[in-house]
C-alpha atoms as a PDB file:
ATOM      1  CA  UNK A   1       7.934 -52.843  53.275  1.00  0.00           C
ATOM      2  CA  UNK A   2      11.607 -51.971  52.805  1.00  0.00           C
ATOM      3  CA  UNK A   3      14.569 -53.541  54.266  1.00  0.00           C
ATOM      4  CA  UNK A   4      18.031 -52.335  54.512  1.00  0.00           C
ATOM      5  CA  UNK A   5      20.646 -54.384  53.282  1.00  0.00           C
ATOM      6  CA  UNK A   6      22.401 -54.731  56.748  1.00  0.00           C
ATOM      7  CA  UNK A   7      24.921 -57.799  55.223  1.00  0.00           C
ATOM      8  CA  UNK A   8      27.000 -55.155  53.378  1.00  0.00           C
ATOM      9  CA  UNK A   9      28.154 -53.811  56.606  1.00  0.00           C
ATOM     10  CA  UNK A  10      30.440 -56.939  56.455  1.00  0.00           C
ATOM     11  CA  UNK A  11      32.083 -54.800  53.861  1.00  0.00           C
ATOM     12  CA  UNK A  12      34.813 -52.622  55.629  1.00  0.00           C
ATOM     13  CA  UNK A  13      34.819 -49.372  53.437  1.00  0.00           C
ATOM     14  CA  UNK A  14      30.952 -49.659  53.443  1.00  0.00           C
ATOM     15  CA  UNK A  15      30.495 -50.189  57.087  1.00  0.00           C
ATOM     16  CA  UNK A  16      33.376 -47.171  57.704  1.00  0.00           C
ATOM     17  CA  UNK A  17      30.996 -44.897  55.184  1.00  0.00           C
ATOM     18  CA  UNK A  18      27.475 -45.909  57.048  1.00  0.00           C
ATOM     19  CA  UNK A  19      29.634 -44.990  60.671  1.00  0.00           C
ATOM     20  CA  UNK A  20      30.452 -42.019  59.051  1.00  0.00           C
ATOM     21  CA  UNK A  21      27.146 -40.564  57.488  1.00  0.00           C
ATOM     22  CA  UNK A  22      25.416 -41.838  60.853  1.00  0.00           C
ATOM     23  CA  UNK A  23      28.215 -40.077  63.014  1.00  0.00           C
ATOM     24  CA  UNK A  24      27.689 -36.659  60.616  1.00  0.00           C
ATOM     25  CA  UNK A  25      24.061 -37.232  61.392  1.00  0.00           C
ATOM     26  CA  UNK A  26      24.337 -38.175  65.353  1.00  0.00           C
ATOM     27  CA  UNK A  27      26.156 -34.219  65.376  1.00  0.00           C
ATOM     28  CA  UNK A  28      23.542 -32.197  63.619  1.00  0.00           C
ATOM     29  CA  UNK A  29      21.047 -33.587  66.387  1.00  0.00           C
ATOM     30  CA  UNK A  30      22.851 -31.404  68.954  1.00  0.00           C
ATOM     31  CA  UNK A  31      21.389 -28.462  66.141  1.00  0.00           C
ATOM     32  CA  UNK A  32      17.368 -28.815  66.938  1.00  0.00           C
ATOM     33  CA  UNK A  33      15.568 -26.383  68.363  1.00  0.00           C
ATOM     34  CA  UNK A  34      13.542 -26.552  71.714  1.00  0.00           C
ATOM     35  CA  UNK A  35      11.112 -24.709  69.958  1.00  0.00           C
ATOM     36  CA  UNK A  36      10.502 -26.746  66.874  1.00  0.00           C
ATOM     37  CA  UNK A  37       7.512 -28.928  67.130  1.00  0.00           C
ATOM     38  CA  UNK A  38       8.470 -32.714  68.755  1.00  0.00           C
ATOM     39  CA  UNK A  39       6.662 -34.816  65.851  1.00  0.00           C
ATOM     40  CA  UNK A  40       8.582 -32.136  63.157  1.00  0.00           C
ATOM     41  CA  UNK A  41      12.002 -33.219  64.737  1.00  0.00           C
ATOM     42  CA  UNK A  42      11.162 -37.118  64.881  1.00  0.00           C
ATOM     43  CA  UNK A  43       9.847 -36.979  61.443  1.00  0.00           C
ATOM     44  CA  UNK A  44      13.279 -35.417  60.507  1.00  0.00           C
ATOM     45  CA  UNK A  45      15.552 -37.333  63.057  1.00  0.00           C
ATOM     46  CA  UNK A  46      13.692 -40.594  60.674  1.00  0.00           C
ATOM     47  CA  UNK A  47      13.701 -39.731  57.326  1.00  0.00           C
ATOM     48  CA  UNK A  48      17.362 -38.411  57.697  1.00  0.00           C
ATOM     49  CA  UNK A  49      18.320 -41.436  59.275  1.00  0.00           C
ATOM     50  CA  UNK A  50      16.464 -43.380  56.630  1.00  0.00           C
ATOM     51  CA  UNK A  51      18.251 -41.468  53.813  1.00  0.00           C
ATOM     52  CA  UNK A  52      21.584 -42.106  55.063  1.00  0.00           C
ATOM     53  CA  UNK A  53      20.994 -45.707  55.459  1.00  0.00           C
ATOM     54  CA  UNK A  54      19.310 -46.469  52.118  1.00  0.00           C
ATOM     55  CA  UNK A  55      22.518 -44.612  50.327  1.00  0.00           C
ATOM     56  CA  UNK A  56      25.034 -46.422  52.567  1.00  0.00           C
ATOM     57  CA  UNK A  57      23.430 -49.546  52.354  1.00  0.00           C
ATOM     58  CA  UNK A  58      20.777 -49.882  49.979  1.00  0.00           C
ATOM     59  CA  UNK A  59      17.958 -51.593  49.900  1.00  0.00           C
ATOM     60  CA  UNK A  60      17.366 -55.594  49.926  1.00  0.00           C
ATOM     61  CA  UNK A  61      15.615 -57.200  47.530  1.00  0.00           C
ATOM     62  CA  UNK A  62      13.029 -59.221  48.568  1.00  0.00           C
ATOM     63  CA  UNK A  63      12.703 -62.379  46.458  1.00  0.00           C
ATOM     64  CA  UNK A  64       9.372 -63.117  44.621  1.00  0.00           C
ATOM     65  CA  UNK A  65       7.996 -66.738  44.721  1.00  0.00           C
ATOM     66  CA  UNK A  66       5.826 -68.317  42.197  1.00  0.00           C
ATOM     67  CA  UNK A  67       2.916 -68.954  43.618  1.00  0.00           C
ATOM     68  CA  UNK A  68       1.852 -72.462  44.984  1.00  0.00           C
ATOM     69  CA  UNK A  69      -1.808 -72.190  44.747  1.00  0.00           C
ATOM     70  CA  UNK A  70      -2.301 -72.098  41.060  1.00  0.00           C
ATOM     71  CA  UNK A  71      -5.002 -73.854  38.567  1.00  0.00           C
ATOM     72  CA  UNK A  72      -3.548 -77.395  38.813  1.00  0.00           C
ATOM     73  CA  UNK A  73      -4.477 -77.049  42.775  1.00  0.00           C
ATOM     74  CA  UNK A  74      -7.881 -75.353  42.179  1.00  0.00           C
ATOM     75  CA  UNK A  75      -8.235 -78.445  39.606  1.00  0.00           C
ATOM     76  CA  UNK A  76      -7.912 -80.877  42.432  1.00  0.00           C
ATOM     77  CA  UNK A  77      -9.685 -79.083  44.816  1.00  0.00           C
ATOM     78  CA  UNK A  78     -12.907 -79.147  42.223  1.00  0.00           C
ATOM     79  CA  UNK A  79     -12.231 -82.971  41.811  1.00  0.00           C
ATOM     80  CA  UNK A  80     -12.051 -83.670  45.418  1.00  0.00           C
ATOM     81  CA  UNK A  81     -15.340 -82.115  45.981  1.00  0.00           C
ATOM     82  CA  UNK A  82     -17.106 -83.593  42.930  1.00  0.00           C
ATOM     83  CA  UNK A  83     -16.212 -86.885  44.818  1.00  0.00           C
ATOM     84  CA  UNK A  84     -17.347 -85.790  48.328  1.00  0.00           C
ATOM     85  CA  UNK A  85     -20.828 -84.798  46.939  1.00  0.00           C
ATOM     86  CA  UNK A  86     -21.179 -88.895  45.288  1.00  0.00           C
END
């Protein structure tokens, strides 16, 4: 799953770029055609929006945990029921 890195909007000259690209975007809506297919346009309308959001903003990175359940707990585990079957 991706997540935008919203916290950079704290930055003004990033946040005035995103408002920018999104207000450049907002304009070219007024351009669809009645005719084109609805699910064509929303598929555009998001991956335009997307686009312009992952270049204004990037992307955050997720942080990857160690596992907790690892071979010292699987250890126990088999100890615990060795003494639950006695």
């Amino acid at each position: 799953m991706e997540r935008f890195n919203y916290r950079k909007l704290n930055e003004l000259e990033v946040r005035r770029q995103y408002q920018f690209k999104i207000s450049k975007w907002i304009e070219g809506l007024d351009k669809l055609n009645d005719s084109e297919e609805i699910n064509r346009a929303w598929e555009n309308i998001r991956g335009d929006f997307k686009n312009s959001t992952t270049d204004s903003l990037g992307l955050h990175k997720l942080k990857h945990h160690k596992p907790w359940f690892d071979e010292e707990c699987l250890c126990f585990l088999d100890q615990r029921k060795q003494v639950k079957m006695q």
